[in-house]
C-alpha atoms as a PDB file:
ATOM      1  CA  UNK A   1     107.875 185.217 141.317  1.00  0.00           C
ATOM      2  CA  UNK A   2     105.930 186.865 143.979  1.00  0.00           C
ATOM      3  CA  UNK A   3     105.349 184.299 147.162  1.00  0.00           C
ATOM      4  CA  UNK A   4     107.588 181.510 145.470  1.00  0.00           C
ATOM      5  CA  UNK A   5     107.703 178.964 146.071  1.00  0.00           C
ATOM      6  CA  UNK A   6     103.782 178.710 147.289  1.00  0.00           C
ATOM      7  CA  UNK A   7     102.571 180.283 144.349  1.00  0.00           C
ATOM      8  CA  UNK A   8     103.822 177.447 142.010  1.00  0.00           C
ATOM      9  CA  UNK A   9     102.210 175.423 144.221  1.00  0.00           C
ATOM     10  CA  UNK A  10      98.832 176.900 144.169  1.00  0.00           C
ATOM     11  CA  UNK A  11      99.473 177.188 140.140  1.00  0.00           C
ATOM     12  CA  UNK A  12      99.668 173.675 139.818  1.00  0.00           C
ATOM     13  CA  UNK A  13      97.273 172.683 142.403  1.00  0.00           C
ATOM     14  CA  UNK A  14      94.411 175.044 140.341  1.00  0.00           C
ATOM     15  CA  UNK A  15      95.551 173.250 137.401  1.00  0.00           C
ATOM     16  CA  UNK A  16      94.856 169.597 139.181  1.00  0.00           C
ATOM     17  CA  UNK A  17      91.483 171.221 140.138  1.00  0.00           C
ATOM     18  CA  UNK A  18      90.333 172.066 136.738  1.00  0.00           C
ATOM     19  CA  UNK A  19      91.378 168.845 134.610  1.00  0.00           C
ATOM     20  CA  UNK A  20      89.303 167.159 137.415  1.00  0.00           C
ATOM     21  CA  UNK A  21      85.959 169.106 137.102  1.00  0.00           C
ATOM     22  CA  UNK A  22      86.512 168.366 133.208  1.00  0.00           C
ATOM     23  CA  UNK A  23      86.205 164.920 133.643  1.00  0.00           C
ATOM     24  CA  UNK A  24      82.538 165.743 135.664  1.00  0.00           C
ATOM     25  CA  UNK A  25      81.009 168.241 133.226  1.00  0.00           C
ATOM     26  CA  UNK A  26      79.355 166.844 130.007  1.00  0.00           C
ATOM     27  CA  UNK A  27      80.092 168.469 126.560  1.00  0.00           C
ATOM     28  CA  UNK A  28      83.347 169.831 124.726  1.00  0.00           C
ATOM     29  CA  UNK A  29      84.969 169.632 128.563  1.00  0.00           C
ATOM     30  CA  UNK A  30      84.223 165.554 128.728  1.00  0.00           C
ATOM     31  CA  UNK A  31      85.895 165.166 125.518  1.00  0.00           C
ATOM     32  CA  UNK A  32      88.913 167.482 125.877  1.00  0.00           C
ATOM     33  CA  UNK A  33      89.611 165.612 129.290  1.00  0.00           C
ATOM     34  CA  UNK A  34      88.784 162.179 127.574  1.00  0.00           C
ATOM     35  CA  UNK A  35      91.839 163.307 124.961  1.00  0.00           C
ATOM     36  CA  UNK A  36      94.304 164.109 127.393  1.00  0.00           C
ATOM     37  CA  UNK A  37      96.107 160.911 127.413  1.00  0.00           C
ATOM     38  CA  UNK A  38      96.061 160.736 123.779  1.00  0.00           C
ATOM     39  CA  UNK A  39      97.594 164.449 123.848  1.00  0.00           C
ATOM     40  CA  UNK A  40     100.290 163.363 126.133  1.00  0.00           C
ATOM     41  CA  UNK A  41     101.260 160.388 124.444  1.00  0.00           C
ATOM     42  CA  UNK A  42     101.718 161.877 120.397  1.00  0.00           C
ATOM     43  CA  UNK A  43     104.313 164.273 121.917  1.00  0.00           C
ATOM     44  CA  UNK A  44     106.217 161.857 123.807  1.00  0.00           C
ATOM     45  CA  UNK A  45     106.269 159.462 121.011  1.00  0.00           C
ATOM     46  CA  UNK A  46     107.353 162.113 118.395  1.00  0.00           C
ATOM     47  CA  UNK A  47     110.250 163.502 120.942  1.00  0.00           C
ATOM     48  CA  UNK A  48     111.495 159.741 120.227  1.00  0.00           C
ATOM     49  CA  UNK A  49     111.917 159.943 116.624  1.00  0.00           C
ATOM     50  CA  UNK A  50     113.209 163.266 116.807  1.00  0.00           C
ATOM     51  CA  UNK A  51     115.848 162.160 119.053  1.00  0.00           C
ATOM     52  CA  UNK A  52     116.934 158.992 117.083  1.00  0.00           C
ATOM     53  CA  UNK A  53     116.743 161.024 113.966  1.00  0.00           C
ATOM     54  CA  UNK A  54     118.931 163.514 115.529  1.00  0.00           C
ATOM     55  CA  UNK A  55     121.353 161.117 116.839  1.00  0.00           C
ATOM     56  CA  UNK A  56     121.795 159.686 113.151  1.00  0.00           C
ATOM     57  CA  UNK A  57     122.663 162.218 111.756  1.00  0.00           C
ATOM     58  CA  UNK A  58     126.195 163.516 111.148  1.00  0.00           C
ATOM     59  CA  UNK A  59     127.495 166.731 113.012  1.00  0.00           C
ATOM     60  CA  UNK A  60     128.284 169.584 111.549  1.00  0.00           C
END
């Protein structure tokens, strides 16, 4: 990646910067930023059963 590892950086750093103006703005941007702990939390909680169910089952 050209300029690693500052690039990432700035990636990431964008990314910070535009999940906080979401939470300013008013409209489809308020509620997408109010539903990003929701969408954080349904993936986490499904990699859990996934991962017991997969432990449960037999191998092969």
């Amino acid at each position: 990646m050209p300029w690693a590892p500052y690039s990432g950086w700035a990636t990431l750093a964008f990314l910070a910067l535009v999940v906080v103006l979401m939470g300013f703005s008013d409209g489809a941007e308020k509620i997408a930023f109010s539903s990003i702990p929701v969408l954080a939390v349904v993936p986490a909680v499904g990699w859990r059963f996934v991962v017991k169910r997969r432990d449960r089952t037999p191998a092969g």
